[in-house]
C-alpha atoms as a PDB file:
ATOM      1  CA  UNK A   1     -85.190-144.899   3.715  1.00  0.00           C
ATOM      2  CA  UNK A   2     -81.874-145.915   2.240  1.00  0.00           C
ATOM      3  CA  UNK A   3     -80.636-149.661   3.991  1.00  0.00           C
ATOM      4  CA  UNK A   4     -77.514-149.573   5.558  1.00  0.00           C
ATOM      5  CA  UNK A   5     -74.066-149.712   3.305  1.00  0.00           C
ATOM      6  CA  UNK A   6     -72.138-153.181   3.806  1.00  0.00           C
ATOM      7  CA  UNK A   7     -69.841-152.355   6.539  1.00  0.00           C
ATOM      8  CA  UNK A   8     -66.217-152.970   6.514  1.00  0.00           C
ATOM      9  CA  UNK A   9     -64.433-156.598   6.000  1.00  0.00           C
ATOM     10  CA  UNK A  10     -62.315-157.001   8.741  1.00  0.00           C
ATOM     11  CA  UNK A  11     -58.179-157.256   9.123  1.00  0.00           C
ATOM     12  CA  UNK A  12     -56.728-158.816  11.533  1.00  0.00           C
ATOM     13  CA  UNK A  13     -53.919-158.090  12.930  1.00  0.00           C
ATOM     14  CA  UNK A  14     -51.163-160.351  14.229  1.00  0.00           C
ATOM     15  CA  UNK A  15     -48.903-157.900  16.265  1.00  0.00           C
ATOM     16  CA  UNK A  16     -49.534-157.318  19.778  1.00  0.00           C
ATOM     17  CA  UNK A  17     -48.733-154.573  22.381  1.00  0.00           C
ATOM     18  CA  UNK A  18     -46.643-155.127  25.819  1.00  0.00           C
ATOM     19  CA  UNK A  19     -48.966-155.891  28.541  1.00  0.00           C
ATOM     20  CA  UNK A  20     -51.031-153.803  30.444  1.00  0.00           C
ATOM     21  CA  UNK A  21     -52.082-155.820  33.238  1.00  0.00           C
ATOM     22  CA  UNK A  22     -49.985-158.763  34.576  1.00  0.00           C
ATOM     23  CA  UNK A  23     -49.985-161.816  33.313  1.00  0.00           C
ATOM     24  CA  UNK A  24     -52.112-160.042  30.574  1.00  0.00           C
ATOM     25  CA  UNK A  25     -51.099-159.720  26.812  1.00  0.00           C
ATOM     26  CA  UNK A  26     -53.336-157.275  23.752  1.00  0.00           C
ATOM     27  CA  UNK A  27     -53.363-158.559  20.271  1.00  0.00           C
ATOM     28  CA  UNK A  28     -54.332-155.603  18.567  1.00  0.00           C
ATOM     29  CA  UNK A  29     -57.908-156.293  16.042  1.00  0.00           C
ATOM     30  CA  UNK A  30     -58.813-152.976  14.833  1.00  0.00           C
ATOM     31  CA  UNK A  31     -56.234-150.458  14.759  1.00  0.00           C
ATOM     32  CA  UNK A  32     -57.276-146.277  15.618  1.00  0.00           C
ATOM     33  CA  UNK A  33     -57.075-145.545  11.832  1.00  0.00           C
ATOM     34  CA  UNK A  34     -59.526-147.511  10.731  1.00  0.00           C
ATOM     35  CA  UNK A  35     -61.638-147.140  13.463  1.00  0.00           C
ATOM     36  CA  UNK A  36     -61.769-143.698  12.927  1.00  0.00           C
ATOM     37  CA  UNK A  37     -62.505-144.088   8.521  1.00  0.00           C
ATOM     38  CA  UNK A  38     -65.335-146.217   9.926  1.00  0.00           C
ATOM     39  CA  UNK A  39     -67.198-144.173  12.250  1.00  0.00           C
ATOM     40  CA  UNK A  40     -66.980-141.442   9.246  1.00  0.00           C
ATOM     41  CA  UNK A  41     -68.673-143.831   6.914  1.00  0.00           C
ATOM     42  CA  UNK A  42     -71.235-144.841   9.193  1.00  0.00           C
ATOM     43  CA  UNK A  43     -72.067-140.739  10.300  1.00  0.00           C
ATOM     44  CA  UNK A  44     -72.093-140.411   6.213  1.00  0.00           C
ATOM     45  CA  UNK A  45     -75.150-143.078   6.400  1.00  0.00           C
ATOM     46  CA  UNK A  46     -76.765-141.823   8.815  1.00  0.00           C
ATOM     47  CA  UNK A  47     -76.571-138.387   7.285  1.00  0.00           C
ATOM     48  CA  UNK A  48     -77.396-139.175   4.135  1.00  0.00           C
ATOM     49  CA  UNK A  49     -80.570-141.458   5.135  1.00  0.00           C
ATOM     50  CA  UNK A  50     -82.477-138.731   7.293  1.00  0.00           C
ATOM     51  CA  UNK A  51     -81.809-136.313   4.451  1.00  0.00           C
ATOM     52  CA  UNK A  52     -81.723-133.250   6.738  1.00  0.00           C
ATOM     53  CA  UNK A  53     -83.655-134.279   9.323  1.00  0.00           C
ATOM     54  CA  UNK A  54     -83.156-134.357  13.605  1.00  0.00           C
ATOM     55  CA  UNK A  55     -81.087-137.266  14.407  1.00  0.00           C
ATOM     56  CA  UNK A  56     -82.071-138.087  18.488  1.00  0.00           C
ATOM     57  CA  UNK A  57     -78.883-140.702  19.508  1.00  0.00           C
ATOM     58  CA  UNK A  58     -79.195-142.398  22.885  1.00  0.00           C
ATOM     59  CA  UNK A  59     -75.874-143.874  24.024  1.00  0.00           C
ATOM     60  CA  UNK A  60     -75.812-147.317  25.840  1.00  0.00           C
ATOM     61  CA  UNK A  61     -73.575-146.625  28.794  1.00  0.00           C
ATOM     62  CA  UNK A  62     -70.555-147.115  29.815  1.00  0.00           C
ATOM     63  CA  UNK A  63     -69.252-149.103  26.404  1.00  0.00           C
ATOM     64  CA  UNK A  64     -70.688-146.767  23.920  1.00  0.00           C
ATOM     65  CA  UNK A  65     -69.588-143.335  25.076  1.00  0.00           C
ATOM     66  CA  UNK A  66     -66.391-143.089  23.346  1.00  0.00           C
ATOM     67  CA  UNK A  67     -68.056-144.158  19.741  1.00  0.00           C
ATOM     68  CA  UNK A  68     -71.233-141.971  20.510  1.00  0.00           C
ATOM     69  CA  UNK A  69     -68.693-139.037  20.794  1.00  0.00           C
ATOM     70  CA  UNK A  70     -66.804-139.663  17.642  1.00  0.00           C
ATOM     71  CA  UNK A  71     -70.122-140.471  16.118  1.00  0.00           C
ATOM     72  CA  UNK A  72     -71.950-137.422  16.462  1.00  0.00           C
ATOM     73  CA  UNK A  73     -69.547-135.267  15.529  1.00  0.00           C
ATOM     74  CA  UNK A  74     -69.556-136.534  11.921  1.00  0.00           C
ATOM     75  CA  UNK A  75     -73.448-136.755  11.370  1.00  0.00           C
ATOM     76  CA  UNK A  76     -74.138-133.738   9.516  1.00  0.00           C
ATOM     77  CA  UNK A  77     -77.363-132.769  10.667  1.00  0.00           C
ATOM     78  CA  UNK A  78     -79.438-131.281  13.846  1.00  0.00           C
ATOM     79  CA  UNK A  79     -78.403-133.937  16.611  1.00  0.00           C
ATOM     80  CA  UNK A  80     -79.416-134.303  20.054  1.00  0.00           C
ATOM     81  CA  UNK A  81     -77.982-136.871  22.819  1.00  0.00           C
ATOM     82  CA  UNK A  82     -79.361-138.971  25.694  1.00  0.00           C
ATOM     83  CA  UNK A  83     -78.123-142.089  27.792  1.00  0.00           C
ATOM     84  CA  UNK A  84     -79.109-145.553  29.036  1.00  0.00           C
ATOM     85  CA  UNK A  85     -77.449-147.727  31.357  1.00  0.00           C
ATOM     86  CA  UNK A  86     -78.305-151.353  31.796  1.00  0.00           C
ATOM     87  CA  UNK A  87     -75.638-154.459  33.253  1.00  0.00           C
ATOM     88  CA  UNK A  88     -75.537-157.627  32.095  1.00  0.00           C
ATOM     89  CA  UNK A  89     -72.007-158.576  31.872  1.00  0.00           C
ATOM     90  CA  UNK A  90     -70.604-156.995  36.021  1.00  0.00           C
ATOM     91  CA  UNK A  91     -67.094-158.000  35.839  1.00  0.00           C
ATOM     92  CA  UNK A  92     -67.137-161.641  34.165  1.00  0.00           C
ATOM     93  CA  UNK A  93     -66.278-161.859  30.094  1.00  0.00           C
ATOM     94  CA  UNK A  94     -69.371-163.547  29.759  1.00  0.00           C
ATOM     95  CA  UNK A  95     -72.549-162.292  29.801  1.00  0.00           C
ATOM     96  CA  UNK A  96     -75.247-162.972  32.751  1.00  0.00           C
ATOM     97  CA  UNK A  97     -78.102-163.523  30.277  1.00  0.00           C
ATOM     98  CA  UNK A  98     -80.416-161.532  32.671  1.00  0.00           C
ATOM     99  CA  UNK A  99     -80.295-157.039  31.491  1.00  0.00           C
ATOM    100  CA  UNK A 100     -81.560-154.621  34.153  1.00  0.00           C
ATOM    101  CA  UNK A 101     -81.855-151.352  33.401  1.00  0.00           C
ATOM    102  CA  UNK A 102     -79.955-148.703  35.991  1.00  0.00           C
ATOM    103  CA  UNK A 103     -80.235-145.164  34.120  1.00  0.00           C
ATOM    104  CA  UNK A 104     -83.705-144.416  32.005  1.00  0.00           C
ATOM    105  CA  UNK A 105     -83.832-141.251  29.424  1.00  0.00           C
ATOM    106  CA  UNK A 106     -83.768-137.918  30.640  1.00  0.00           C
ATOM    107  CA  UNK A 107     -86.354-136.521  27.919  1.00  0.00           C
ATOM    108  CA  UNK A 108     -89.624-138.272  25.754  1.00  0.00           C
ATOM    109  CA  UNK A 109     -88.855-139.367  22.737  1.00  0.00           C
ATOM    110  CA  UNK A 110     -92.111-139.465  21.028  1.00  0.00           C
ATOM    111  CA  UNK A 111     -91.998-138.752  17.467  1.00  0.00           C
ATOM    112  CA  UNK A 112     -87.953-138.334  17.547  1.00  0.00           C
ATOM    113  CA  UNK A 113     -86.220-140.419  15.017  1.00  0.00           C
ATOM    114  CA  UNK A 114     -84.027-142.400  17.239  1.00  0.00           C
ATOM    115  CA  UNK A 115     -80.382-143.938  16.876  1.00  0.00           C
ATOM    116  CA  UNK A 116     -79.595-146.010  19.704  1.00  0.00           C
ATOM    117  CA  UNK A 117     -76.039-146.417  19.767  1.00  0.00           C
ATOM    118  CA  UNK A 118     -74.113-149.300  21.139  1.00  0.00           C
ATOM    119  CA  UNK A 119     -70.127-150.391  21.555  1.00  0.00           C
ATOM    120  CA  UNK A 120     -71.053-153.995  20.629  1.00  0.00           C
ATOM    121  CA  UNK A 121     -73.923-156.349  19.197  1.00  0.00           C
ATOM    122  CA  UNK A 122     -73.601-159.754  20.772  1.00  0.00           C
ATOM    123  CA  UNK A 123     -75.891-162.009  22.173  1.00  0.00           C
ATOM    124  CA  UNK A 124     -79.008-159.178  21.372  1.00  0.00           C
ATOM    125  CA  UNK A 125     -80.247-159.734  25.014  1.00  0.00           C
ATOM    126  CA  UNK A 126     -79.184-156.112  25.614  1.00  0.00           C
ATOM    127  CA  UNK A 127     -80.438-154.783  22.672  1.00  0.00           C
ATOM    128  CA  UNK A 128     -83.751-156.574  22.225  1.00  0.00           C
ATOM    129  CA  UNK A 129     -84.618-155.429  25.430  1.00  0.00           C
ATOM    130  CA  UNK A 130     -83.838-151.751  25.208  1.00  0.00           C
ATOM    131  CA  UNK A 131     -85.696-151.316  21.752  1.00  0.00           C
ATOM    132  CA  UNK A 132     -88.918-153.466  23.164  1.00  0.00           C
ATOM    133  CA  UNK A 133     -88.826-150.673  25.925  1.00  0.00           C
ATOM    134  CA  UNK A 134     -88.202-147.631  23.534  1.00  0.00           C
ATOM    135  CA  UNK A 135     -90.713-148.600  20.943  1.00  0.00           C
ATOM    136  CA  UNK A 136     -93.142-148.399  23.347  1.00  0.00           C
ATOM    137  CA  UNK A 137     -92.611-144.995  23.888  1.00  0.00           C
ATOM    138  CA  UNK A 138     -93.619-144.318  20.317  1.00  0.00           C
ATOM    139  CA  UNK A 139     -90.526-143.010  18.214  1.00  0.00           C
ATOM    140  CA  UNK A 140     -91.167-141.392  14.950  1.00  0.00           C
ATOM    141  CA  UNK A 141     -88.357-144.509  14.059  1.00  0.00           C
ATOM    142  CA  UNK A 142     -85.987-146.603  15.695  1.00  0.00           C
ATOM    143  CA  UNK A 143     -82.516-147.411  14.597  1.00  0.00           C
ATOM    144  CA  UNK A 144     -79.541-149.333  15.907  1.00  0.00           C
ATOM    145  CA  UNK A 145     -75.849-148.081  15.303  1.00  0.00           C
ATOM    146  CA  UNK A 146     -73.084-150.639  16.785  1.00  0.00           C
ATOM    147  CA  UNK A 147     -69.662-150.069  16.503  1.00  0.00           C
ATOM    148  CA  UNK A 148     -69.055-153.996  16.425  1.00  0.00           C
ATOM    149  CA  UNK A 149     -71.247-156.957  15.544  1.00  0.00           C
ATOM    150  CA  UNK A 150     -70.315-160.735  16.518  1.00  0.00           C
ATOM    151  CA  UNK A 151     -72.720-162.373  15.035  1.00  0.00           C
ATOM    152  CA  UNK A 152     -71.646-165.781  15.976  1.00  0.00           C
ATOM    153  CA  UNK A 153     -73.050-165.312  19.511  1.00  0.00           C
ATOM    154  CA  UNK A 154     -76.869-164.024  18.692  1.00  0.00           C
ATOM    155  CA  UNK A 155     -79.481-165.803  21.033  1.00  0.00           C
ATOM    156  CA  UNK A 156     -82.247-163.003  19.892  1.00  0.00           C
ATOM    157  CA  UNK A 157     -82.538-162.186  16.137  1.00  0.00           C
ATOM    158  CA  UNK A 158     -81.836-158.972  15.938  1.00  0.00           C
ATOM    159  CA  UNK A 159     -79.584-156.784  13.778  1.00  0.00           C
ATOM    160  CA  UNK A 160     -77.568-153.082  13.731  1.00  0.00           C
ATOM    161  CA  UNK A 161     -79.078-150.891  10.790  1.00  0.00           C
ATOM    162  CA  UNK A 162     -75.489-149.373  10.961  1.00  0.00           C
ATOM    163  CA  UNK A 163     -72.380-151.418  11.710  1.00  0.00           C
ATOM    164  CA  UNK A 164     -68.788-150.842  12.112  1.00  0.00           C
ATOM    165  CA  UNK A 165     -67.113-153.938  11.941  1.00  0.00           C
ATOM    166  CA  UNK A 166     -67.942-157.923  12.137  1.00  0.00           C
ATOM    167  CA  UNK A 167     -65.919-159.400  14.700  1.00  0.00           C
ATOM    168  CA  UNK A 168     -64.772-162.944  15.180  1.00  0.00           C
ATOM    169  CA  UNK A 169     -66.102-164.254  19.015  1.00  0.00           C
ATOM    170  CA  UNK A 170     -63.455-162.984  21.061  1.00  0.00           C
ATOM    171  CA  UNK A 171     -63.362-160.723  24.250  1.00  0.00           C
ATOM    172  CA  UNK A 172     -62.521-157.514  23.004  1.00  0.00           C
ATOM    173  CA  UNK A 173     -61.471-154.319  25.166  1.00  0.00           C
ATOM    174  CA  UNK A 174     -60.565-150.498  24.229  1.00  0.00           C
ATOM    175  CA  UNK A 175     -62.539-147.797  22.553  1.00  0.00           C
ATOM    176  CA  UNK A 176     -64.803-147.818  25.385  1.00  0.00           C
ATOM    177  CA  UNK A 177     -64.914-151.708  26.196  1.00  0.00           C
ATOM    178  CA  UNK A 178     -63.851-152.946  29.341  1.00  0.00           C
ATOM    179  CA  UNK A 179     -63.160-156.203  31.341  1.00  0.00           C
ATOM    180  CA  UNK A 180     -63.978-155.320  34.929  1.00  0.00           C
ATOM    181  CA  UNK A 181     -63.618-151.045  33.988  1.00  0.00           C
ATOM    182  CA  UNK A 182     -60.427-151.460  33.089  1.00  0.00           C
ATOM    183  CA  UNK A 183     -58.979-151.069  29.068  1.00  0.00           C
ATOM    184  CA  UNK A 184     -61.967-148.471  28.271  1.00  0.00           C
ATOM    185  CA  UNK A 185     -58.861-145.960  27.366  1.00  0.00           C
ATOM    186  CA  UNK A 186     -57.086-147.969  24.508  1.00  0.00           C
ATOM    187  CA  UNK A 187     -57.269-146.509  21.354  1.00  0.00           C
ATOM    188  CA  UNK A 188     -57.219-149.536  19.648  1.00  0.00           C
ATOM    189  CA  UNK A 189     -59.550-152.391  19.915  1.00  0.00           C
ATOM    190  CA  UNK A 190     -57.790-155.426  21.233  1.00  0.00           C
ATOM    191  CA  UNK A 191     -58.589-159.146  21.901  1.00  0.00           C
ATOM    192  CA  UNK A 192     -57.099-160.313  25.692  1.00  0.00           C
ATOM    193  CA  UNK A 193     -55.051-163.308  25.207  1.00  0.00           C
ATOM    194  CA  UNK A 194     -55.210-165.788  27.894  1.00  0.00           C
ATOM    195  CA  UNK A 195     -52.174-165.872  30.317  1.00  0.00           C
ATOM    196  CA  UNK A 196     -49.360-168.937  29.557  1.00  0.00           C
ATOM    197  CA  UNK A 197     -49.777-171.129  32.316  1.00  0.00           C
END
């Protein structure tokens, strides 16, 4: 199977949208546009490396819903869908260290060729432990497709097969990613600046 394509440098940007919580500023990172040219390139990789065959994408709830839906809409082959939910971060910026799993898969998916799709690879706690769990329930293969990849903060050494963007190690909200449920409805990905004192 074809490796992954390079995936996209990234552009910061320097502007930054009024406030949407008090005391709370955005600086936008990744603006809608090129979120959206990304997701297409990574559904044309994904397309193109199972040559025609069923695609089986399991979303990592709550962050990944958003990207799973523009996703699979691009991925030009037989697709099917399931979730997982696991917590590690409740409602701090950082994470716990400690993943629990609160909502398993619906179906088996023995012999499926498996995407599991996630908003954001980070420390690879979250990840490492959802694909020691899935591999044991003996895929046909097992990728990983996250939307964004800070590699400065990996504790387990573990990498995305498909990645949207490398981002610097900043909290980031919108597209799906929250602090404390809230910013999940941006459009644009956005770092939180701290509040002047």
């Amino acid at each position: 199977m074809a490796s992954a394509q390079p995936h996209a440098k990234l552009n910061l940007s320097r502007r930054t949208q009024p406030s949407v919580q008090s005391g709370e500023r955005m600086k936008i990172l990744l603006r809608r546009a090129a979120i959206r040219k990304r997701v297409l390139a990574v559904a044309r990789e994904i397309t193109r490396d199972f040559r025609g065959e069923r695609v089986h994408l399991i979303g990592v709830l709550k962050g990944a819903c958003i990207f799973l839906s523009d996703l699979i809409r691009e991925i030009n082959l037989e697709t099917s869908i399931d979730f997982m939910a696991v917590a590690s971060y409740g409602k701090r910026k950082e994470s716990s260290g400690q993943v629990r799993l609160n909502k398993d898969l619906d179906s088996s998916i023995a012999g499926l060729n498996v995407i599991l799709v996630e908003d954001i690879l980070d420390t690879g706690l979250t990840l490492s432990y959802l694909c020691r769990i899935l591999r044991q329930r003996r895929p046909k293969s097992l990728k990983i497709a996250a939307l964004l990849d800070k590699p400065s903060r990996r504790i387990k050494n573990i990498c995305a097969d498909y990645v949207g963007f490398t981002i610097p190690n900043e909290f980031v909200v919108g597209y799906g990613l929250d602090y404390g449920e809230r910013y999940r409805n941006l459009k644009d990905i956005c770092v939180i600046e701290a509040p002047r004192e």
